[in-house]
N, C-alpha and C. Protein backbone atom coordinates (compact mmCIF):
# COMPACT_ATOMS: atom_id res chain seq x y z
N UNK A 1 -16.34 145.53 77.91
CA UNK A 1 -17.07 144.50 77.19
C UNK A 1 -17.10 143.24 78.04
N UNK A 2 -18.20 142.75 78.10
CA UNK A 2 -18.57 141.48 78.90
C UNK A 2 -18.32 140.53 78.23
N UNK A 3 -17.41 139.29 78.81
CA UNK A 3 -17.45 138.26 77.93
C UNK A 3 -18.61 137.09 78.55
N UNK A 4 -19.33 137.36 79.19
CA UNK A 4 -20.29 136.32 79.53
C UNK A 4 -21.23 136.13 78.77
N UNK A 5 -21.64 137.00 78.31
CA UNK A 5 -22.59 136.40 76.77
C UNK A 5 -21.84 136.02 75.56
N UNK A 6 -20.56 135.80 75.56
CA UNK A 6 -20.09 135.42 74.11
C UNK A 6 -19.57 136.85 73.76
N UNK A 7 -19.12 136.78 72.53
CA UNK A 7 -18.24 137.59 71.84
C UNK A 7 -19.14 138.64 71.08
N UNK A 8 -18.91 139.59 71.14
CA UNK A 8 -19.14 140.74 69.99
C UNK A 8 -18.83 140.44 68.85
N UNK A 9 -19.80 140.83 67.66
CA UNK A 9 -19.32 140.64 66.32
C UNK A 9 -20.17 141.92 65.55
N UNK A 10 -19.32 142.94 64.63
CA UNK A 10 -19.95 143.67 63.84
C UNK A 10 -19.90 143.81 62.08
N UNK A 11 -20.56 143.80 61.76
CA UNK A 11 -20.61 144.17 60.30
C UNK A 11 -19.61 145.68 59.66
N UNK A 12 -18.46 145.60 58.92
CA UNK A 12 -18.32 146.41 58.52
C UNK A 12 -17.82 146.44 57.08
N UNK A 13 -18.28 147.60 56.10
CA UNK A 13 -18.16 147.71 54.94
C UNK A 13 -16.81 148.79 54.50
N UNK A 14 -16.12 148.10 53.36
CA UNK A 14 -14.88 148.76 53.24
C UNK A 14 -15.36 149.61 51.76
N UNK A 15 -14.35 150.84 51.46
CA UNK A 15 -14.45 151.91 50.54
C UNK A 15 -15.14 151.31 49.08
N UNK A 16 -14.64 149.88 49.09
CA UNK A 16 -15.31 149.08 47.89
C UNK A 16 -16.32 148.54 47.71
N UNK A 17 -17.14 148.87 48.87
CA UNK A 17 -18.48 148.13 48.90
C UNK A 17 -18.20 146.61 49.43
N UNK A 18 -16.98 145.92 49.86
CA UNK A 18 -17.22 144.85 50.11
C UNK A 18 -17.88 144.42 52.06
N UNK A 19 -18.24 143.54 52.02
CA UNK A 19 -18.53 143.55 53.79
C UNK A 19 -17.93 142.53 54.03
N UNK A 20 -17.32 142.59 55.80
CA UNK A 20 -16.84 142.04 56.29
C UNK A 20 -17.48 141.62 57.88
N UNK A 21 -17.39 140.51 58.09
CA UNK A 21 -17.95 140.30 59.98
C UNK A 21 -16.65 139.99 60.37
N UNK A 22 -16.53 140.74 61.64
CA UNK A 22 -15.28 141.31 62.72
C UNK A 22 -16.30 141.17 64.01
N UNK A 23 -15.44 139.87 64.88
CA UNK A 23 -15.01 139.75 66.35
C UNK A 23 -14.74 140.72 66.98
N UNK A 24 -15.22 141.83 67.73
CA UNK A 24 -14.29 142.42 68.79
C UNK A 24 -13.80 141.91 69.77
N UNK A 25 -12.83 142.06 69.92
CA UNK A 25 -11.37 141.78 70.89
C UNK A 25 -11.72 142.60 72.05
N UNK A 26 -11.64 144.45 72.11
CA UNK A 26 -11.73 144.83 73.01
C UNK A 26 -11.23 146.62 72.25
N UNK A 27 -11.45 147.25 73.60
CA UNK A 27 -11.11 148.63 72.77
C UNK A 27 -10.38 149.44 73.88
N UNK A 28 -9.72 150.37 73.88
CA UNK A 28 -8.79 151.49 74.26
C UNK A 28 -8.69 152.79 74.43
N UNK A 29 -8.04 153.74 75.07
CA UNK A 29 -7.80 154.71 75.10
C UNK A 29 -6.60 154.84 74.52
N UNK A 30 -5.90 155.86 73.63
CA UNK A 30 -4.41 156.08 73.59
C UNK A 30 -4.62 157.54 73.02
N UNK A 31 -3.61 158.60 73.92
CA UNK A 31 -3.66 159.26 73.41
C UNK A 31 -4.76 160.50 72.68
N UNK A 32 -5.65 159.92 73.65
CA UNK A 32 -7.16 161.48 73.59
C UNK A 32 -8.35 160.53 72.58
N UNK A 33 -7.41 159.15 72.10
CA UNK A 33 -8.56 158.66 70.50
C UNK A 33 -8.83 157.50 71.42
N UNK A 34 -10.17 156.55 70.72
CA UNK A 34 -10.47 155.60 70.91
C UNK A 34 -9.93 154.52 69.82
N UNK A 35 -10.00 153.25 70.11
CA UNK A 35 -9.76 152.45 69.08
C UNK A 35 -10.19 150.97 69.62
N UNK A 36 -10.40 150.06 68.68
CA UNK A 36 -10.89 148.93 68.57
C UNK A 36 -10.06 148.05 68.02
N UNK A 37 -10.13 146.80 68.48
CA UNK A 37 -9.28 145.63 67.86
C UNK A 37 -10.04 144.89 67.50
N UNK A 38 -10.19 144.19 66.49
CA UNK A 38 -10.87 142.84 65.66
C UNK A 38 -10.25 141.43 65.13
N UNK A 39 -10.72 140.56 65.00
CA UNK A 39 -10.29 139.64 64.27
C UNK A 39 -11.33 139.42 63.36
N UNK A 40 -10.92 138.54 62.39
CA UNK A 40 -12.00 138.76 61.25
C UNK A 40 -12.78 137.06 61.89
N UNK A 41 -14.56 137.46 61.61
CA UNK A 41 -14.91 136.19 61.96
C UNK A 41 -14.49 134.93 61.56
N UNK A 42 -14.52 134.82 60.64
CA UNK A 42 -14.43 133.69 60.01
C UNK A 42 -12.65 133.28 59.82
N UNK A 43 -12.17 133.86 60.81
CA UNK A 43 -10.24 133.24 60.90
C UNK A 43 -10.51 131.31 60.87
N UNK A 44 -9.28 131.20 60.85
CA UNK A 44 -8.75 129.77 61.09
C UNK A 44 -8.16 130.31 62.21
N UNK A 45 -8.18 129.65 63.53
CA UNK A 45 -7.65 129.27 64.89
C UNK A 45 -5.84 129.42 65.01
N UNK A 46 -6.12 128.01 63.85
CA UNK A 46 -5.17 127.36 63.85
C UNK A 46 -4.00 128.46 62.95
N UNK A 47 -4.34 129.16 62.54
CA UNK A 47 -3.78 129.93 61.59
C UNK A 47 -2.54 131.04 62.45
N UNK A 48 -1.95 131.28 62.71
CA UNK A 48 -0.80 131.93 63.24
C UNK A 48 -0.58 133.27 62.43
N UNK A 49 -0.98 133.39 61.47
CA UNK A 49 -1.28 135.01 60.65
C UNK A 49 -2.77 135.60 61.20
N UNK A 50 -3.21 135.68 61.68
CA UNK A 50 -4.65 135.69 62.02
C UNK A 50 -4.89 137.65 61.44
N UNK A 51 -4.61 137.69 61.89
CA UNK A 51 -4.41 139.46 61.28
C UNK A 51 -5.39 139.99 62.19
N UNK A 52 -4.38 140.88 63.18
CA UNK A 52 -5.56 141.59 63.93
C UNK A 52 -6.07 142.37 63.58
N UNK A 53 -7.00 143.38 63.63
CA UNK A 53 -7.81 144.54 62.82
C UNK A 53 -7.15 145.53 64.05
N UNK A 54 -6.84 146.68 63.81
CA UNK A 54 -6.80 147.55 64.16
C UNK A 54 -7.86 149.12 63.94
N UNK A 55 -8.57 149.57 64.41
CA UNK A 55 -9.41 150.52 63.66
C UNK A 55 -9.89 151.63 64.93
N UNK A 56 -9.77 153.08 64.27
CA UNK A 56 -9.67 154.72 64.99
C UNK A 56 -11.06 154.77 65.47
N UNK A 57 -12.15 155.05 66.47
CA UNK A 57 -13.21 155.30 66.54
C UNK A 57 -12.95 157.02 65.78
N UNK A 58 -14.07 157.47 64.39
CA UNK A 58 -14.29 158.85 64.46
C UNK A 58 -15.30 159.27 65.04
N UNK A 59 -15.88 160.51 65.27
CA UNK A 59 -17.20 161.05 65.23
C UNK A 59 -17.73 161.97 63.88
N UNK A 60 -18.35 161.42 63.01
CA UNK A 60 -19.06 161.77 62.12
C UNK A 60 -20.31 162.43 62.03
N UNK A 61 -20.94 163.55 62.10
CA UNK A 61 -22.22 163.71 62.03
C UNK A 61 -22.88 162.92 63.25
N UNK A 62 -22.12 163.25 64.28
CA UNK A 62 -22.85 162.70 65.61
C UNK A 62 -22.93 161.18 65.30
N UNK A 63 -22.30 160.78 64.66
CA UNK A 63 -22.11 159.32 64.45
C UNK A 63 -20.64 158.51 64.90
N UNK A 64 -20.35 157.23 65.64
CA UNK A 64 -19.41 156.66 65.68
C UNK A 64 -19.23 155.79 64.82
N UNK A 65 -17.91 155.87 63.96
CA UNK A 65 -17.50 155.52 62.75
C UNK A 65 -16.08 154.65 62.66
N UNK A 66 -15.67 154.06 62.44
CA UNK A 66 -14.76 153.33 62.42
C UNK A 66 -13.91 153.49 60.93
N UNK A 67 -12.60 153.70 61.28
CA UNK A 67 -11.21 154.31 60.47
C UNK A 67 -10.48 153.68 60.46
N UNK A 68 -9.70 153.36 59.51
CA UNK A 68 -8.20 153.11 59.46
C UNK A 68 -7.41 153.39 60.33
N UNK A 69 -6.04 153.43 60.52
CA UNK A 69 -5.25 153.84 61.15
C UNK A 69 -3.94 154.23 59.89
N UNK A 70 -3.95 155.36 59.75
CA UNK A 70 -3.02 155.42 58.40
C UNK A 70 -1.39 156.04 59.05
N UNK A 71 -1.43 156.27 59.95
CA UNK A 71 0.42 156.75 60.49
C UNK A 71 0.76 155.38 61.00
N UNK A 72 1.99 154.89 60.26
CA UNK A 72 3.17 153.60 61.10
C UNK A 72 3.01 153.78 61.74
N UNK A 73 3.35 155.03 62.89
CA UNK A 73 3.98 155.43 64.57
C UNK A 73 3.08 154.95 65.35
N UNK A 74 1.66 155.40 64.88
CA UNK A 74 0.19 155.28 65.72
C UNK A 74 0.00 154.14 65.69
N UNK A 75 -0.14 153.38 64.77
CA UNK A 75 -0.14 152.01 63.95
C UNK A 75 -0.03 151.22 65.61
N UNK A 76 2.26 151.12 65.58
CA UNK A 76 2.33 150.29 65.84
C UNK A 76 2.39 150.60 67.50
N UNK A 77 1.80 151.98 68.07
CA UNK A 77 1.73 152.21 69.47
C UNK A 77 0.82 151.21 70.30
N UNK A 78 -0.72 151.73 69.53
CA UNK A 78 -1.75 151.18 69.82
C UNK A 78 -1.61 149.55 69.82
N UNK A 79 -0.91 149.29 68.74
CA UNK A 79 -0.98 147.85 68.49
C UNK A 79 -0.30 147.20 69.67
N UNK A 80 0.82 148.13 70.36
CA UNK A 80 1.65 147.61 71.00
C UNK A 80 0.69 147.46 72.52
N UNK A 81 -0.12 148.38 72.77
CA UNK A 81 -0.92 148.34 73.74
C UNK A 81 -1.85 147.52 73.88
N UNK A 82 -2.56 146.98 72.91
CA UNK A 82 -3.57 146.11 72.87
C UNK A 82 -2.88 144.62 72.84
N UNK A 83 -1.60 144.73 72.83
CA UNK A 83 -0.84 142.99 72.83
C UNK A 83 -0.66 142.91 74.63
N UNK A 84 -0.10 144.38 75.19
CA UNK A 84 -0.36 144.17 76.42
C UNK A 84 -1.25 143.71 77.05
N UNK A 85 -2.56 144.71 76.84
CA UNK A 85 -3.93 144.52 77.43
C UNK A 85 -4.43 143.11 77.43
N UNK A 86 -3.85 142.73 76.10
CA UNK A 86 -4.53 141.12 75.74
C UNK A 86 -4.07 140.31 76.48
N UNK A 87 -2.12 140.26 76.31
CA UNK A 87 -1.83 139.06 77.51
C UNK A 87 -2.03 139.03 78.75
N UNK A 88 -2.12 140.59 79.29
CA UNK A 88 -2.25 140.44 80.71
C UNK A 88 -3.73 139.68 80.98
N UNK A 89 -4.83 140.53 80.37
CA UNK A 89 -5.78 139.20 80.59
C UNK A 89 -6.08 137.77 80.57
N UNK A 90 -5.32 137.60 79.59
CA UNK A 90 -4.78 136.13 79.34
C UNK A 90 -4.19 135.40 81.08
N UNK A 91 -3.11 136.60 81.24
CA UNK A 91 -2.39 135.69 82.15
C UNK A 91 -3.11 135.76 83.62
N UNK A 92 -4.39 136.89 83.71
CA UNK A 92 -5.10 136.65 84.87
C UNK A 92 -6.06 135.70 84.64
């Protein structure tokens, strides 16, 4: 993902019908799956809970679909990888 045009942002709708706009951060390999990180658009900065999104790329009906992540273990692997990925860019 290029950050020279600005940030990615996608629309996504949860099991309740509600919608949400999500920042992408950036995305991954772990483990044979894809996955994506988000922040929700509309965070506060300043906010120190910011809540990252974590979410599974599926393939649906020849479609790419975006999942939960429902195992702790996976949860907090990926998560742990994408804090890497993040600072090291940070610190280059």
């Amino acid at each position: 993902m290029s950050e020279e045009f600005g940030p990615d942002f996608v629309s996504v709708t949860d099991d309740e019908g509600n919608e949400f706009e999500l920042e992408h951060l950036g995305t991954l390999e772990h483990k044979g799956n894809q996955y994506m990180a988000f922040v929700p658009a509309d965070m506060d900065e300043d906010n120190e809970d910011f809540g990252l999104i974590l979410l599974r790329v599926i393939e649906q009906d020849g479609e790419s679909l975006l999942a939960d992540i429902d195992d702790e273990q996976e949860l907090d692997e990926v998560y742990e990888q994408f804090m890497e990925e993040l600072f090291e860019d940070e610190e280059e």
